[in-house]
Protein backbone atom coordinates (compact mmCIF):
# COMPACT_ATOMS: atom_id res chain seq x y z
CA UNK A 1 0.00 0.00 0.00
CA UNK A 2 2.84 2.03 0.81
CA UNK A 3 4.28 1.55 -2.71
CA UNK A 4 1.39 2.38 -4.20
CA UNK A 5 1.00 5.52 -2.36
CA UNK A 6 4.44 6.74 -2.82
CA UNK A 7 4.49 5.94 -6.71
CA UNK A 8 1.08 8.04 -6.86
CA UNK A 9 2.51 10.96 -5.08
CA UNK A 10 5.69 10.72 -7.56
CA UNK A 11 2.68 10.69 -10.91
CA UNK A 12 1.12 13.58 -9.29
CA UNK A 13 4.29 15.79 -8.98
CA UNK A 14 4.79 16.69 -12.52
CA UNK A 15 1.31 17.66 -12.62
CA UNK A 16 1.57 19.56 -9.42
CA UNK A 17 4.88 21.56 -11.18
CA UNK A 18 3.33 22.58 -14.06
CA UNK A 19 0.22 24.11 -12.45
CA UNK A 20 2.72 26.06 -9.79
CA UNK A 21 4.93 27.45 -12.79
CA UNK A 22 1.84 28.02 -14.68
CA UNK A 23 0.42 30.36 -11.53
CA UNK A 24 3.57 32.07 -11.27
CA UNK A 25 3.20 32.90 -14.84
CA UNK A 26 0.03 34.54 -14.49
CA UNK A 27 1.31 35.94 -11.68
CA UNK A 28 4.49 37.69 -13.36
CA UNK A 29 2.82 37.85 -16.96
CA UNK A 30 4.81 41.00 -17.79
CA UNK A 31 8.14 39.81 -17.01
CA UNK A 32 7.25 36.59 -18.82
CA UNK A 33 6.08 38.43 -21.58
CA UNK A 34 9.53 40.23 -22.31
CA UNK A 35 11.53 36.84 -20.92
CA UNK A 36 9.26 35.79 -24.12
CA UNK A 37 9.84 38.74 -26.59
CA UNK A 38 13.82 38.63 -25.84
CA UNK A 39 13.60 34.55 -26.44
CA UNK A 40 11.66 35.20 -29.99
CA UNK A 41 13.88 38.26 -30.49
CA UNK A 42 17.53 35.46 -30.56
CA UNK A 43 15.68 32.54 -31.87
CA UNK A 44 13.52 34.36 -34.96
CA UNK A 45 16.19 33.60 -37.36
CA UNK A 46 16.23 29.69 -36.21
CA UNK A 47 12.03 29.47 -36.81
CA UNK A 48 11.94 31.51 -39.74
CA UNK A 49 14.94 29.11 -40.62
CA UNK A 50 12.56 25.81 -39.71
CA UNK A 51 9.99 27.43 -41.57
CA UNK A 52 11.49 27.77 -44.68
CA UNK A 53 13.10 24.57 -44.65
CA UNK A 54 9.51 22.70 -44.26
CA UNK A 55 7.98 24.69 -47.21
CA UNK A 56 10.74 23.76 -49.65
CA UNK A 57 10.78 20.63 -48.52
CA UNK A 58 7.66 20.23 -50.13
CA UNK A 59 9.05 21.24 -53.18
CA UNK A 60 11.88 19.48 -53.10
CA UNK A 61 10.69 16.02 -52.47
CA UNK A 62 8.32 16.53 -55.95
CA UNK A 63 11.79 17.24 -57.54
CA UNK A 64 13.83 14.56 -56.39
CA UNK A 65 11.09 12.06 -57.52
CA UNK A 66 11.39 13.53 -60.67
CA UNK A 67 15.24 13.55 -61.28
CA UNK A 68 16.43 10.58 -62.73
CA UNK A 69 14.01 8.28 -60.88
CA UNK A 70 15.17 4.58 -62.20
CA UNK A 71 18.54 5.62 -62.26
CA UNK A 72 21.01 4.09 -59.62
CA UNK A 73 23.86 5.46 -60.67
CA UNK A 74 26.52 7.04 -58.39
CA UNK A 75 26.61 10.54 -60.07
CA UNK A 76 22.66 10.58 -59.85
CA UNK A 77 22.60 10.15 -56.17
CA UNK A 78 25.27 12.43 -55.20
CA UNK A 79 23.99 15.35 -56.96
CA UNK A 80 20.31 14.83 -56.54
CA UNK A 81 20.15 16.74 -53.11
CA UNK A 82 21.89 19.67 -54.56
CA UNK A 83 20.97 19.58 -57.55
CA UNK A 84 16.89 19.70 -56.21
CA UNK A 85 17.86 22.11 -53.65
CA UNK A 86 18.90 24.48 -55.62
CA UNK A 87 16.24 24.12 -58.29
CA UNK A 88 13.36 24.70 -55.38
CA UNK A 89 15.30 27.71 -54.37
CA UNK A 90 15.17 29.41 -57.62
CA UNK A 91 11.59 28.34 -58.57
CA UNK A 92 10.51 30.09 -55.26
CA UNK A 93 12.74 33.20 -55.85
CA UNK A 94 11.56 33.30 -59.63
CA UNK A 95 7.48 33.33 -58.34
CA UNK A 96 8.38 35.84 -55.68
CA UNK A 97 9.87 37.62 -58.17
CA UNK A 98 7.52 37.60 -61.04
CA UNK A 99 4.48 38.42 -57.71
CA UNK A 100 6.84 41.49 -56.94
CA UNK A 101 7.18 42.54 -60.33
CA UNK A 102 3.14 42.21 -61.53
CA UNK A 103 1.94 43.99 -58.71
CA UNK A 104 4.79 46.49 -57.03
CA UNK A 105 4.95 48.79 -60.83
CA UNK A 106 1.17 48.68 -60.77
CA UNK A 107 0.50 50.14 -57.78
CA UNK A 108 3.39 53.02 -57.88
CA UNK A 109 1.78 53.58 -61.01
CA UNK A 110 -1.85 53.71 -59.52
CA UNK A 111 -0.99 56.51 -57.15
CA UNK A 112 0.80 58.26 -60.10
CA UNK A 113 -2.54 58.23 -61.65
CA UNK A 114 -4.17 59.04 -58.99
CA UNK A 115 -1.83 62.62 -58.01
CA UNK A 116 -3.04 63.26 -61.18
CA UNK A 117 -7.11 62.20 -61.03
CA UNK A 118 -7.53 63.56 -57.26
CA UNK A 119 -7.27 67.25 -58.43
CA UNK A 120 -9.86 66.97 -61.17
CA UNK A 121 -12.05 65.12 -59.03
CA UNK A 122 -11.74 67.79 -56.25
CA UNK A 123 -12.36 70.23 -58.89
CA UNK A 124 -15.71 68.47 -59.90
CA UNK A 125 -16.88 68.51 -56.65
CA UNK A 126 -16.05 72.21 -55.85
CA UNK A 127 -18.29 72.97 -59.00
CA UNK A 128 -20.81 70.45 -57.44
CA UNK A 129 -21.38 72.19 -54.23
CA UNK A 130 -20.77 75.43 -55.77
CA UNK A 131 -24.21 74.99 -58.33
CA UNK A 132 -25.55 74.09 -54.82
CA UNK A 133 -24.53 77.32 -53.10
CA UNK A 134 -28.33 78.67 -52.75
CA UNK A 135 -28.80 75.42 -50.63
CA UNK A 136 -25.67 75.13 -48.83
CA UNK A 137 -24.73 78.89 -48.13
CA UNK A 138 -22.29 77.61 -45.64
CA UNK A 139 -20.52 74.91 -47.80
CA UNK A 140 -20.33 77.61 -50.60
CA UNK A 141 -18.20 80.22 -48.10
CA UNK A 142 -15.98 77.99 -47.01
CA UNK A 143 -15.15 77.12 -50.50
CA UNK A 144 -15.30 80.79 -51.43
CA UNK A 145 -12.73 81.31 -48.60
CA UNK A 146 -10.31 78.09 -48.72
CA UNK A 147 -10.49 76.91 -52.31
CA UNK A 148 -10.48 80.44 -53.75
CA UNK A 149 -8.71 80.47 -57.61
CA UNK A 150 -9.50 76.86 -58.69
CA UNK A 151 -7.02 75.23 -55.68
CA UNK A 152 -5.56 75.03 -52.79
CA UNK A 153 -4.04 77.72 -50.68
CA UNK A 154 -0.21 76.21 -50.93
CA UNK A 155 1.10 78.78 -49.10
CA UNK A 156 -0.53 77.80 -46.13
CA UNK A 157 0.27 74.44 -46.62
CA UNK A 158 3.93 75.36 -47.05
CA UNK A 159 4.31 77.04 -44.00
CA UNK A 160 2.56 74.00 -41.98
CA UNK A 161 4.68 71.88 -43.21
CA UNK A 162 7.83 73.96 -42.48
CA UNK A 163 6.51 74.47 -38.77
CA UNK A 164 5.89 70.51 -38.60
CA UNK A 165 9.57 70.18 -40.52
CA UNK A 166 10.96 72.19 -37.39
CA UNK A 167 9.16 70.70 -34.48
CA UNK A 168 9.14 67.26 -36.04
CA UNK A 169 12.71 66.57 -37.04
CA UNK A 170 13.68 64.84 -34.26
CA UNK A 171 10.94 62.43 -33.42
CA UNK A 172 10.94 62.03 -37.45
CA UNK A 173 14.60 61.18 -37.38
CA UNK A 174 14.31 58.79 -34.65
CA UNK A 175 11.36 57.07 -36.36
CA UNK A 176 13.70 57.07 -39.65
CA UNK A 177 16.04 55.36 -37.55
CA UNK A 178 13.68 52.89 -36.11
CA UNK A 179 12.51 51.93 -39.51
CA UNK A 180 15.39 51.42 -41.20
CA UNK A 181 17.30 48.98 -38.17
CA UNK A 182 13.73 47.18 -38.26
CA UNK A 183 14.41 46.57 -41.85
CA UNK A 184 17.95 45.87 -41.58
CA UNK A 185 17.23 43.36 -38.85
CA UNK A 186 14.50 41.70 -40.50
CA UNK A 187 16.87 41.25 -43.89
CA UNK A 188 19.22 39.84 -41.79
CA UNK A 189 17.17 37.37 -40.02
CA UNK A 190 15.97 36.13 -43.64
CA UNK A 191 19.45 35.30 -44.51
CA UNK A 192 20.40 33.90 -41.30
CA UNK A 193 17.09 31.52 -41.74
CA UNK A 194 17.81 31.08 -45.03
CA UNK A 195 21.30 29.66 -44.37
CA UNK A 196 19.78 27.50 -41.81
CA UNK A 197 17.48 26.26 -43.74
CA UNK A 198 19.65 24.90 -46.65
CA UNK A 199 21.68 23.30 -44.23
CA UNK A 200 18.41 21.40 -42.57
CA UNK A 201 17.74 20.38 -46.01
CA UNK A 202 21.14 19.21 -46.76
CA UNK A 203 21.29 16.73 -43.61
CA UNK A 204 17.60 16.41 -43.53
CA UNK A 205 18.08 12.48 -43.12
CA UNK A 206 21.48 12.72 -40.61
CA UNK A 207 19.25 15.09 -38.28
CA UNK A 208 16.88 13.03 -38.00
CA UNK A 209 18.09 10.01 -37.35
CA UNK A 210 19.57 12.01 -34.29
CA UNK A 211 16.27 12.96 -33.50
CA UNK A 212 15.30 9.45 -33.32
CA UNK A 213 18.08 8.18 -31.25
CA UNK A 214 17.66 11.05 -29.08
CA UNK A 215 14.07 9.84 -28.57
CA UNK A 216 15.29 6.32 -27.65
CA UNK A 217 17.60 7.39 -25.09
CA UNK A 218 15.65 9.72 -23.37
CA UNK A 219 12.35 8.73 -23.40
CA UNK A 220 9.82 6.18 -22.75
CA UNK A 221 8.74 4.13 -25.77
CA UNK A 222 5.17 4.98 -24.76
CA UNK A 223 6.18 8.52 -24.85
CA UNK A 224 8.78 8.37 -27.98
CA UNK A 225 5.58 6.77 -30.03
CA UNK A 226 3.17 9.60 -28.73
CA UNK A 227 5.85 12.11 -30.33
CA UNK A 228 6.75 10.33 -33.59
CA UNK A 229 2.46 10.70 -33.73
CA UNK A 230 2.07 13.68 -32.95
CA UNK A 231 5.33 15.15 -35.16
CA UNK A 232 3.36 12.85 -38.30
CA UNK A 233 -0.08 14.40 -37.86
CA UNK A 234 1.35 17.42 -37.73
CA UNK A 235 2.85 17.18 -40.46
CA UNK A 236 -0.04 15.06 -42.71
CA UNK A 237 -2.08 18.45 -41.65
CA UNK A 238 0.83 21.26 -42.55
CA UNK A 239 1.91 19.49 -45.48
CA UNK A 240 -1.91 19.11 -46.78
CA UNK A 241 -2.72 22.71 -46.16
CA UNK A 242 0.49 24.30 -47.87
CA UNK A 243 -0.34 22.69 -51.07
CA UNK A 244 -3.73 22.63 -51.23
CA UNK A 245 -4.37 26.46 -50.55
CA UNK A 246 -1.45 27.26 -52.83
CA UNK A 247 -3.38 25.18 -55.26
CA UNK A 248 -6.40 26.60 -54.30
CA UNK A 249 -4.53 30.49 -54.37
CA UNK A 250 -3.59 29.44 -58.43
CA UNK A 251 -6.86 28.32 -59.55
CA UNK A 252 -8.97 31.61 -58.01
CA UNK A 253 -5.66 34.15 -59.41
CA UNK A 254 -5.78 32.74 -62.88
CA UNK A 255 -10.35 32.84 -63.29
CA UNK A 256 -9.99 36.36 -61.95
CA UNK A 257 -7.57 37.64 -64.82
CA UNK A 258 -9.62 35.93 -67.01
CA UNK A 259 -13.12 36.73 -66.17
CA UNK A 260 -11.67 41.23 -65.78
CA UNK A 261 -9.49 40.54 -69.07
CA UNK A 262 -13.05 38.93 -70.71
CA UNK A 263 -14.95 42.12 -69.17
CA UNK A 264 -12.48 44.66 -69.78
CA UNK A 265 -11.30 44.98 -67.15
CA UNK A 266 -8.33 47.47 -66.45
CA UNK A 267 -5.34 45.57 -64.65
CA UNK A 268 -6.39 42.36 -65.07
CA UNK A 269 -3.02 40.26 -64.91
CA UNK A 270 -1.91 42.61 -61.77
CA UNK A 271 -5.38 42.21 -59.91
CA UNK A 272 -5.46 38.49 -60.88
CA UNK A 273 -1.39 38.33 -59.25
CA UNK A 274 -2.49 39.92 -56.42
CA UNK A 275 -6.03 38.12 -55.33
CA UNK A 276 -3.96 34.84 -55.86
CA UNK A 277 -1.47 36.32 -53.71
CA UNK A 278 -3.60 37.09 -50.69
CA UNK A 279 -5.99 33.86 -51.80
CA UNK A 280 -3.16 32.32 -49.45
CA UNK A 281 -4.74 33.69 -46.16
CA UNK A 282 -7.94 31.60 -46.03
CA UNK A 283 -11.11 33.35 -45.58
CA UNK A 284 -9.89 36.73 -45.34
CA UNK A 285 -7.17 36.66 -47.95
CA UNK A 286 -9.15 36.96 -51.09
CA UNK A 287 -11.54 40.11 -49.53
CA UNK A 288 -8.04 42.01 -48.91
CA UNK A 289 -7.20 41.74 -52.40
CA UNK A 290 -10.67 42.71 -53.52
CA UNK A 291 -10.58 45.89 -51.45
CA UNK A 292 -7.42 46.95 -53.06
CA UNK A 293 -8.12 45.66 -56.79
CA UNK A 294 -11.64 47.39 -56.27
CA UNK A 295 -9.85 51.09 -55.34
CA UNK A 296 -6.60 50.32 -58.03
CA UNK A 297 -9.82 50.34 -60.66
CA UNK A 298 -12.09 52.97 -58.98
CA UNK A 299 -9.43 55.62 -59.59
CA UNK A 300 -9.27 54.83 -63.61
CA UNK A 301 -13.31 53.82 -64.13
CA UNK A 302 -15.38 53.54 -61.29
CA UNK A 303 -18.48 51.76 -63.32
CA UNK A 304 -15.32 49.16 -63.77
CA UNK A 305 -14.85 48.65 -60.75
CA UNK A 306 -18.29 48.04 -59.69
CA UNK A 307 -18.36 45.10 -62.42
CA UNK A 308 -15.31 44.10 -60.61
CA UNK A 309 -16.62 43.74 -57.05
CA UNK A 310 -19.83 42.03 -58.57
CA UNK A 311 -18.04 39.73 -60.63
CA UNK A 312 -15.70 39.01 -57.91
CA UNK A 313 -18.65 38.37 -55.39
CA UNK A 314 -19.74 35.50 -57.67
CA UNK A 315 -16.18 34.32 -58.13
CA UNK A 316 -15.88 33.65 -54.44
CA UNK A 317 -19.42 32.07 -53.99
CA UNK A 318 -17.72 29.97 -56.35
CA UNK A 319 -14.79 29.44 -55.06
CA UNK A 320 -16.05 29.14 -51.24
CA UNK A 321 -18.79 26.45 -52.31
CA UNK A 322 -16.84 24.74 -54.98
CA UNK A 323 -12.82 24.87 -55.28
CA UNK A 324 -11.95 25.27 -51.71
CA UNK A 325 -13.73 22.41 -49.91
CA UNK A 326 -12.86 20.05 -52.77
CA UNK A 327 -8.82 21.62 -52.87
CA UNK A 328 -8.80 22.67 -49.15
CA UNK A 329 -11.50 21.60 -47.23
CA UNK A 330 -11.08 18.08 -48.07
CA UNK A 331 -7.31 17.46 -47.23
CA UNK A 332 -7.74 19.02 -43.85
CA UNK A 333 -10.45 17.87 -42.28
CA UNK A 334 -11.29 20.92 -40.55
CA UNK A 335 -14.75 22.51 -40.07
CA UNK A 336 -15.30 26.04 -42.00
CA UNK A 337 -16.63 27.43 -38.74
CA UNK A 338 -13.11 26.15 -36.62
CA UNK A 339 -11.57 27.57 -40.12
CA UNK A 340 -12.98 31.11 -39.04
CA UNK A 341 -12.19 30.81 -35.49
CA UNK A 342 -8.64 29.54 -36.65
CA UNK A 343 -8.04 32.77 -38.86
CA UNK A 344 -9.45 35.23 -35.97
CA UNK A 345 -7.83 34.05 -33.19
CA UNK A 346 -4.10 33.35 -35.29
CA UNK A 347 -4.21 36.95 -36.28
CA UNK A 348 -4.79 38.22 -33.21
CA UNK A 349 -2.34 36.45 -31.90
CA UNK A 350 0.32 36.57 -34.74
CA UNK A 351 -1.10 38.93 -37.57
CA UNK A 352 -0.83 37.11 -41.00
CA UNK A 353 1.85 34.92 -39.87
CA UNK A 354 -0.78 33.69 -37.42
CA UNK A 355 -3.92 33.51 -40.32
CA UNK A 356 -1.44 31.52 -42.45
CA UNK A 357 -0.60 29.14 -39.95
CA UNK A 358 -3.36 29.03 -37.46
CA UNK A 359 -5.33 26.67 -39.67
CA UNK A 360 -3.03 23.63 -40.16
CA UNK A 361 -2.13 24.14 -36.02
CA UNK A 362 -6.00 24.35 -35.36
CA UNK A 363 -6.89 21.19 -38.05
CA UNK A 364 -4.06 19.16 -35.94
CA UNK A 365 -5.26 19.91 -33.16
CA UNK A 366 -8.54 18.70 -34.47
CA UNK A 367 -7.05 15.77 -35.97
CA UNK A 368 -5.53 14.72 -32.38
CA UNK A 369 -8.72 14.98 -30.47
CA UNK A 370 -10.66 13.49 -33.14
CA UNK A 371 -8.56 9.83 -33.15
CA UNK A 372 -8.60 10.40 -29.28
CA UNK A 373 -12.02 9.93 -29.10
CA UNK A 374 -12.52 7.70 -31.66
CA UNK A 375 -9.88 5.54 -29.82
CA UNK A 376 -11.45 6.17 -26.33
CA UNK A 377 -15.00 5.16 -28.17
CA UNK A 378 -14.01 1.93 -29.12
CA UNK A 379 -12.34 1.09 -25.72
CA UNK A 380 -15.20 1.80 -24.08
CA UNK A 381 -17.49 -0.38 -26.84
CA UNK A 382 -15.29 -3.08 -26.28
CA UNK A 383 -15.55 -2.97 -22.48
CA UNK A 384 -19.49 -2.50 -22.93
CA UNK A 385 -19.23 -5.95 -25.17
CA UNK A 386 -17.08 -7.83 -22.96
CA UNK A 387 -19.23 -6.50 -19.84
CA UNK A 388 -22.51 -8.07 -22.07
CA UNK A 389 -21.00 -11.25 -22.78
CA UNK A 390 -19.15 -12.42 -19.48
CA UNK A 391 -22.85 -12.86 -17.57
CA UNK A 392 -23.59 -15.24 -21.19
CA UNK A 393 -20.26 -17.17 -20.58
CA UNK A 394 -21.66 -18.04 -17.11
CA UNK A 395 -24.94 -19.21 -17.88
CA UNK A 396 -23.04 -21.62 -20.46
CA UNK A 397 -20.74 -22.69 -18.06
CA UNK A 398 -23.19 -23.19 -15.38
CA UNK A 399 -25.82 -24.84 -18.25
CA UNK A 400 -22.60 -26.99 -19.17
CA UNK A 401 -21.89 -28.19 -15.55
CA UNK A 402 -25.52 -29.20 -15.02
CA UNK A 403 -25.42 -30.89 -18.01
CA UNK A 404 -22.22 -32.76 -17.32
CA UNK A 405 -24.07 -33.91 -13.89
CA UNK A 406 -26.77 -35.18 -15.21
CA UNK A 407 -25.48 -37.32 -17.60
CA UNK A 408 -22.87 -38.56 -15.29
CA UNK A 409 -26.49 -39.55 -13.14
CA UNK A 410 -27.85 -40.57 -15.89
CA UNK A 411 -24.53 -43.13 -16.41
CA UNK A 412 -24.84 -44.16 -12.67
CA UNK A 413 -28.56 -45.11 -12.81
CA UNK A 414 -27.78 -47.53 -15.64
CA UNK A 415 -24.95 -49.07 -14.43
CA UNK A 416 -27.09 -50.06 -11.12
């Protein structure tokens, strides 16, 4: 009994640790926020690194069944790793680039047009309210008085934003400052990750066989199987998620350049680039890319770019009811309302880092709970079987004994 206690006290301690760290965190949260922030702040380059190396992974398995697959000779199997590397870096740095190119020009060149479209609107309006001048006496001094000539009283302007200039150059200069070391440290980390990331891929296999033996040596076999599970449904649900809404981001970028360029649309190839693009946030992605598509064509034709918005409507009742549950829905198993709740609570948490990868954490998660119950379901079935069928193996047994003694009476009576 003793034993028994003692090696229940010893299961509950773990337990009992975790709930005492876990009160001290709430009790400290600000300090473990920062302990948190300076962590993220040293390791960012490492998960951005991890990162990377999962997505072109994906890409680089496709290419290594593809290069030279019968062939076993030596030269084939040395350079298929580097050769495939490199190839999935350059494929991703060539669609970066062409995304970059289609949209970046486009848009510098939509607020071009629109320095140039904003004045003659303004002037449109001014003659608007001024044919309205009987009914608006008000509106029609205040343009008599600020918008006298046909424009803008510059001077004015000028001389705010020379007093701003003076008062401002030092916060300005600090934010300049700010900026430019966030940008600097964010190129950084990419290269850092990037450089970790070729080397993961490299010694994918060597890593992780440590991994494995690491497991071995360290942990239960109950536990090391738990974590190989857990690390493979992870996985099954990442993997499926990355290609099927990059899939899914292809199919609705390429029917929206065609269905503006068969409308007449104005920028159809750079709107098409960029709902594709955003297509890769679920949910939300596509209505971003709408919003600014919708104001790129407002400033050229504005009837065009309410053909836009209702063509696009019908594009995504297509695409919601149609591509993404048989692209999407289907290879991740998750609910569109968990989808939502996936997409809300990852950006909160993580802006569109978090929408991008909330879904695949959330359908795991899913996926996990969902074999857990099954599993526990069938235990219990089983138990609920065995419970109905051990008071039937009794009545045979005891229907087999009585038999058994009355033959063996039955034996007796004729041998007297």
């Amino acid at each position: 009994m003793e034993r028994n206690n003692k090696k229940r006290l010893l299961a509950f301690i773990p337990y009992l640790a975790l709930t005492a760290l876990a009160v001290l965190g709430i009790i400290n949260i600000k300090w473990l926020i920062n302990v948190l922030a300076g962590l993220w702040n040293i390791l960012s380059p490492l998960v951005i690194g991890c990162a990377m190396a999962y997505v072109l992974n994906l890409i680089m398995r496709k290419l290594e069944k593809l290069y030279f697959p019968k062939s076993e000779k030596r030269i084939v199997q040395a350079t298929k790793r580097p050769v495939c590397l490199v190839l999935s870096l350059l494929l991703v740095f060539i669609l970066l680039g062409l995304v970059i190119g289609l949209i970046v020009p486009e848009i510098v060149n939509i607020f071009v047009v629109m320095g140039e479209t904003l004045p003659v609107y303004g002037e449109k309006i001014r003659k608007l309210l001024m044919e309205y001048d009987s009914q608006l006496p008000v509106v029609g001094d205040y343009i008599e008085e600020y918008l006298q000539n046909g424009g803008i009283d510059w001077n004015t302007i000028l001389a705010k934003a020379v007093e701003f200039a003076k008062n401002g150059v030092g916060g300005l200069l600090t934010s300049t400052i700010s900026v430019v070391a966030s940008v600097v440290g964010g190129v950084v980390n990419f290269f850092i990750g990037l450089i970790f990331a070729i080397y993961i891929l490299y010694n994918k296999e060597k890593l992780a066989s440590q991994m494995s033996r690491l497991m071995k040596s360290y942990m239960k076999p109950e536990n090391s199987a738990r974590l190989t599970y857990f690390c493979s449904t992870a996985d099954k649900c990442f993997s499926s998620f990355i290609v099927g809404q990059c899939t899914e981001a292809v199919i609705l970028g390429v029917l929206c350049a065609l269905g503006m360029a068969i409308l007449r649309i104005p920028y159809a190839s750079t709107i098409g680039t960029l709902i594709g693009a955003t297509a890769l946030i679920p949910i939300v992605g596509a209505y971003i890319g709408a919003i600014v598509g919708a104001l790129m064509i407002l400033v050229v034709d504005p009837i065009k770019a309410l053909w836009f918005v209702i063509f696009l409507v019908i594009l995504q009742q297509v695409e919601g009811n149609v591509i993404y549950p048989k692209v999407v829905g289907s290879s991740i198993g998750l609910p569109g309302m968990w989808v939502l709740a996936a997409v809300t609570v990852g950006g909160g948490l993580g802006g569109i880092p978090g929408m991008l990868f909330g879904v695949p954490a959330a359908a795991t998660v899913y996926k996990l709970l969902q074999n857990d119950v099954r599993r526990r379901e069938r235990a219990a079935a089983e138990e609920d079987h065995e419970a109905e069928e051990a008071p039937q193996a009794e009545n045979n047994t005891e229907n087999e004994q009585s038999d058994s003694h009355s033959d063996s009476h039955s034996d007796n009576s004729s041998v007297t």
